[in-house]
Every structure is written in structure tokens, then in C-alpha cells.
Protein backbone atom coordinates (compact mmCIF):
# COMPACT_ATOMS: atom_id res chain seq x y z
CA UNK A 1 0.70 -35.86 -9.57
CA UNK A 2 -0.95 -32.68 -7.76
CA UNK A 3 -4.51 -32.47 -6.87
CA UNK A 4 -5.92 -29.12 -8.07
CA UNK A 5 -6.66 -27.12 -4.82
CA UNK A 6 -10.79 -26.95 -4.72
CA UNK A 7 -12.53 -23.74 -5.47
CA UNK A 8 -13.14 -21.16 -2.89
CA UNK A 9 -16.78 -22.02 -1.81
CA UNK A 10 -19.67 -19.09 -2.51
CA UNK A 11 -20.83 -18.65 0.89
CA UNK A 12 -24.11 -17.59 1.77
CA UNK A 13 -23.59 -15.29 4.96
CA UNK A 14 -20.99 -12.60 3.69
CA UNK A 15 -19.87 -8.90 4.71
CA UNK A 16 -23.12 -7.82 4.53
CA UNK A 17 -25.49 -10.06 5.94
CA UNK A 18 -22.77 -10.02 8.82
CA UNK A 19 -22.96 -6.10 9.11
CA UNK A 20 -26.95 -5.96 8.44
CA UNK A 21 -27.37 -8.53 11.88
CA UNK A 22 -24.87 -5.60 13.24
CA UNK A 23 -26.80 -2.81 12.25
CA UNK A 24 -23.88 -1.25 10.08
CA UNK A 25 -21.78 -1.74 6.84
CA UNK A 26 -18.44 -2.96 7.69
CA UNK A 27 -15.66 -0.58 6.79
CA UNK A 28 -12.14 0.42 7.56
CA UNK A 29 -10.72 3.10 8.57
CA UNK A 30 -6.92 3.59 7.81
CA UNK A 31 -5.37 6.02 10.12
CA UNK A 32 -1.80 7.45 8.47
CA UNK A 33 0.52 9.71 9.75
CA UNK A 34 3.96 10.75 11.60
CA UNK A 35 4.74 9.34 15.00
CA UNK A 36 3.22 11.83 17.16
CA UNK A 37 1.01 13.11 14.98
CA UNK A 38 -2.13 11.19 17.32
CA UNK A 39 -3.32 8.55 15.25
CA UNK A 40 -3.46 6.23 18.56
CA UNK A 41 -5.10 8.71 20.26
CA UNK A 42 -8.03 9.57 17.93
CA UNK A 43 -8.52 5.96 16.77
CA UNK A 44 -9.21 5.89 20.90
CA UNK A 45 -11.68 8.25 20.86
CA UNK A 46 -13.51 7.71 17.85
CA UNK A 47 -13.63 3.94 18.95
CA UNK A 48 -15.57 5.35 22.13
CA UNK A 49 -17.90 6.84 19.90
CA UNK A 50 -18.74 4.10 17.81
CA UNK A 51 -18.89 1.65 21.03
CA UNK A 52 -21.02 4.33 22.40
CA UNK A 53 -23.69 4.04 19.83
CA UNK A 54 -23.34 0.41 19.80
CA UNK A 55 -21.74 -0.42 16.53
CA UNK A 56 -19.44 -3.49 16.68
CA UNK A 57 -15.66 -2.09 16.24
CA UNK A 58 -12.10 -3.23 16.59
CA UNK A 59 -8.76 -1.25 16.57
CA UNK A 60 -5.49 -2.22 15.05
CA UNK A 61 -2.81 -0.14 16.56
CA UNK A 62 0.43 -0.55 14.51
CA UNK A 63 2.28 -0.50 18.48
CA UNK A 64 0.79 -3.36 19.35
CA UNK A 65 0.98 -5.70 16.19
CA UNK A 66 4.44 -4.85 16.26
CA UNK A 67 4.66 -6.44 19.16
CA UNK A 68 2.63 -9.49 18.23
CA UNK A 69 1.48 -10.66 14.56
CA UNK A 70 4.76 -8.53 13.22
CA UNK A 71 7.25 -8.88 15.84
CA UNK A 72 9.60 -10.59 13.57
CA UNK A 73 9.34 -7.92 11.12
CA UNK A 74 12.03 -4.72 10.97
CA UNK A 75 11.61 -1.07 9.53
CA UNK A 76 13.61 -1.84 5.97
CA UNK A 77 11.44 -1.22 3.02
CA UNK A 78 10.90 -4.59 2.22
CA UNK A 79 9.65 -5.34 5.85
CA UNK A 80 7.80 -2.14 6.44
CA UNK A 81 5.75 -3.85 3.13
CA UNK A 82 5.04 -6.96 4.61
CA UNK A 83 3.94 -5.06 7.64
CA UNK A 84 1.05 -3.08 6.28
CA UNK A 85 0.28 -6.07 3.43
CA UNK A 86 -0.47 -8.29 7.13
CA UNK A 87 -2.30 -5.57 8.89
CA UNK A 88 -4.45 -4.75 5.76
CA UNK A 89 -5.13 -8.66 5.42
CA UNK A 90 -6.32 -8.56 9.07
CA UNK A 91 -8.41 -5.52 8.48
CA UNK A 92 -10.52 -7.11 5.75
CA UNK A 93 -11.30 -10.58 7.56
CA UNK A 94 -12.72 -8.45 9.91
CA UNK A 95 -14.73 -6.13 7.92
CA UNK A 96 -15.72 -9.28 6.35
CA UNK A 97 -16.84 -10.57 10.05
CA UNK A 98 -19.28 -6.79 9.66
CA UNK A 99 -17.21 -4.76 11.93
CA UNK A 100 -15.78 -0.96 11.30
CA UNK A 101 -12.18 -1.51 11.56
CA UNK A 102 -9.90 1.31 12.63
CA UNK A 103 -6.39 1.05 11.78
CA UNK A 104 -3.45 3.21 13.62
CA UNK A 105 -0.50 2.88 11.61
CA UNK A 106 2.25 4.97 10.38
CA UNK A 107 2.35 3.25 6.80
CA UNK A 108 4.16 6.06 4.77
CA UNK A 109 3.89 4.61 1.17
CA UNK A 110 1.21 5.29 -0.62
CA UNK A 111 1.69 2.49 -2.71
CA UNK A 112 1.51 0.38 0.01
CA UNK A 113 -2.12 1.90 1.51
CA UNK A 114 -3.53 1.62 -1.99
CA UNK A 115 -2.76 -1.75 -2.14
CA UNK A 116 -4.95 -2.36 1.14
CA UNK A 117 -7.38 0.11 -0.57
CA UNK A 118 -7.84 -2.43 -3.30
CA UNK A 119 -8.56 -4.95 -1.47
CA UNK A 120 -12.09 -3.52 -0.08
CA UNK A 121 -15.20 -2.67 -2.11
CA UNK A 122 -15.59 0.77 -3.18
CA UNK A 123 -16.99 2.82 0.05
CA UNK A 124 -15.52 0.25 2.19
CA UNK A 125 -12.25 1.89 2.76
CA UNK A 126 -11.36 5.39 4.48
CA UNK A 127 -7.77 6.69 4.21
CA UNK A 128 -7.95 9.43 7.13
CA UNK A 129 -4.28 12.19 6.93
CA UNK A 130 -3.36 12.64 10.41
CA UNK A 131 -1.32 15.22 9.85
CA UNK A 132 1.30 17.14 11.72
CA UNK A 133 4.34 19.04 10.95
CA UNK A 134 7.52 17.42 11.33
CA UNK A 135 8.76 19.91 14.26
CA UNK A 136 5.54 19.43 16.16
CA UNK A 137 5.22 15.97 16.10
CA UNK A 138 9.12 16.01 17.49
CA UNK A 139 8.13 18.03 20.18
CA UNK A 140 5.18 15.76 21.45
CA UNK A 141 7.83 12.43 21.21
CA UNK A 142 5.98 11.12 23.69
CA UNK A 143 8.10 8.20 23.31
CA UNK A 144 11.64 9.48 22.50
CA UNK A 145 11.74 8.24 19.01
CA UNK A 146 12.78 11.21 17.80
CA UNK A 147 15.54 12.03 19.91
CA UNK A 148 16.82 8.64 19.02
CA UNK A 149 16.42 9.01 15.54
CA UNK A 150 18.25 12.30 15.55
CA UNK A 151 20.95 10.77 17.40
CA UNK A 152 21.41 7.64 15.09
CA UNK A 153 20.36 5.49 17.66
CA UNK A 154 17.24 4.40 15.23
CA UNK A 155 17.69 3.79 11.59
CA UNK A 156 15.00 3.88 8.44
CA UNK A 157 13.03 6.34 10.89
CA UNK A 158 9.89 7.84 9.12
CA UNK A 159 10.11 11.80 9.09
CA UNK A 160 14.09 11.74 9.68
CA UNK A 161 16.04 9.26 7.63
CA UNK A 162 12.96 7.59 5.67
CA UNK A 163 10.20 9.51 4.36
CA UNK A 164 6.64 9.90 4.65
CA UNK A 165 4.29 10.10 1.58
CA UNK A 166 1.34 11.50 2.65
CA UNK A 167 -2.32 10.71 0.81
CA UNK A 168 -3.18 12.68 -2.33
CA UNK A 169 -6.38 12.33 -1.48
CA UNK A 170 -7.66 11.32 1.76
CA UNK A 171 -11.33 10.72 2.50
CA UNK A 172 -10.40 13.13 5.18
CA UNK A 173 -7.75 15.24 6.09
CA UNK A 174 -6.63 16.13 10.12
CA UNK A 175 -4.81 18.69 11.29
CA UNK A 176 -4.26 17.86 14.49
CA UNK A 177 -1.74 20.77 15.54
CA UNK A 178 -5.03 23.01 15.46
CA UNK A 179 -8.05 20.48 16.27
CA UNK A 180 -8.10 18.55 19.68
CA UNK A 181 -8.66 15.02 19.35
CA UNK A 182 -12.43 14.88 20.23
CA UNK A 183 -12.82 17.24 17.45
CA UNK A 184 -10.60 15.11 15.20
CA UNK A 185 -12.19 11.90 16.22
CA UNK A 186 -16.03 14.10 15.64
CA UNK A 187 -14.99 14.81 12.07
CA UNK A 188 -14.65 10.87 11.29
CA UNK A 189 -17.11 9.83 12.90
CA UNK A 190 -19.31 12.46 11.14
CA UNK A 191 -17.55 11.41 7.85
CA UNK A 192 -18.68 7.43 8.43
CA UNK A 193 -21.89 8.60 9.07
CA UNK A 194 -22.24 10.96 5.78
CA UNK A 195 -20.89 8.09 4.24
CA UNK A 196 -23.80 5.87 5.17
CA UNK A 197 -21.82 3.32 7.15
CA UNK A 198 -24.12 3.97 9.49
CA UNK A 199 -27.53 5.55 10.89
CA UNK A 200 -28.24 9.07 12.12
């Protein structure tokens, strides 16, 4: 006979007592684009700022969980799922700790970022375009993937042999072939602020 798994308790210090003791609403903000394209690199910069003002942040760089929580995960569809299902389950314990969470990650379904997008509260959740045209994010390749790619060496590679599905509509869009990445990582900040997620 199975014992009915107990009810999720209703606990008193949530998201938002958690973010008002941190002077901020928690939030998340979802970085997508092409390799190359500098989602690393303005996620780094607009983490300064935040840090800077003293608001309580953490970055998720799709790199680095690859290399960790999803090492045993591939690039095939199915995998490249379970990938962004884990990183957007990470993302919203800690927004639910109060932080701003700022996700770098290629993720080039939308299906797959709108099902992280229903997981937050409305205003909780900022799907940022970092975007780049194909032939100028291959000529940054900063780490070859390209040139692998293009020489069969890597399969199911986003921009080449898999596609990218950009946002419909972002809560911001970056063009980072013509803005530097202080001036991409201004325009989110300046959007989070706008947004309320935190003070002037």
C-alpha cells in the first residue's frame, strides 16, 4: 500500500520576503543567442553593475554547467531540452532565494525558453536577444566552434547544422555587432531598473 506523499508546506518566508531583506525583487534574466554573439561577456558586465550597487546576483553561464550539473548531457534535441529544463529549474530556486539571476545560454528553441518563462511570475522573467549575424559571430569564434562545425568535426551545431529560433518578443533586443558590451550590459541594467526590480 503507498503512503500519499504529504503536501508541499505554505511557507512563510518566500521570494519576496527573501528579496525585500535584499533590497530587490528577485528576477531572471535569460540571456539567448549564437555562440559568439557575447552573451558571456555582457552577463559579465552587467553582473559588475548589479554587484556594484549591491544587489545580491548570481550567473549561470551555459560553459560552465556544461561542464558540471549537465556534463552528462549531449547537443541532440532531446538533450539540448533537458539542458535548459535543468538550468531554468536552477534559475528559479534562486530567484526564490531573492537574487537577480542572469542566465548565459545559447538555448535556441523558443519553446524551450517559454517553458522556463512559465515557470516565474509575471515580471519575474527577462528574455534578453543577443543578437549577431551568423558571419560575425563566425568571425569572433573565439573558441573555434565554428571552424569545427564547418568542417564536420561538431554535429547538431546551433547556426550551422541546427538552428536558432530567435525570441518574437524579447523584453529587450541587443545588437551587439553595433553596441559595445558596456553599452549592451547599460541597456539591461536600465531595463531591470524601468522594470522596478530595483531602485533608482
Amino acid at each position: 500500500m503507498s503512503v500519499p506523499l504529504p503536501l508541499a508546506p505554505q511557507l512563510q518566508v518566500d521570494r519576496a520576503a527573501r528579496g525585500l531583506l535584499k533590497g530587490h525583487r528577485p528576477a531572471v534574466v535569460w540571456l539567448t543567442g549564437l555562440s559568439g554573439a557575447g552573451k558571456s561577456t555582457v552577463a559579465d558586465r552587467l553582473e559588475q553593475r548589479l554587484h556594484a550597487r549591491g544587489l545580491h546576483t548570481y550567473l549561470l553561464d551555459g560553459d560552465l554547467l556544461r561542464g558540471g550539473l549537465n556534463r552528462d548531457l549531449g547537443f541532440a534535441a532531446a538533450d539540448r531540452v533537458e539542458n535548459i529544463r535543468r538550468v531554468g529549474e536552477v534559475a528559479r530556486l534562486m530567484a526564490d532565494a531573492g537574487l537577480i539571476v542572469i542566465v548565459a545560454l545559447i538555448s535556441p528553441f523558443r519553446a524551450d525558453r517559454q517553458a522556463v518563462r512559465e515557470r516565474f511570475a509575471p515580471g519575474e522573467f527577462f528574455e534578453v536577444h543577443v543578437d549577431v549575424p551568423l558571419e560575425v559571430a563566425e568571425q569572433r569564434d573565439p573558441k573555434g566552434l565554428y571552424r569545427k562545425a564547418r568542417a564536420g568535426l561538431l554535429k547538431d551545431f546551433t547556426g550551422i547544422d541546427s538552428p536558432y529560433e530567435p525570441p518574437v518578443e524579447p523584453e529587450l533586443l541587443l545588437r551587439t555587432a553595433a553596441v559595445t558590451p558596456d553599452q549592451a550590459a547599460d541597456a539591461v541594467l536600465e531595463r531591470l531598473r524601468e522594470a522596478g526590480i530595483f531602485g533608482a
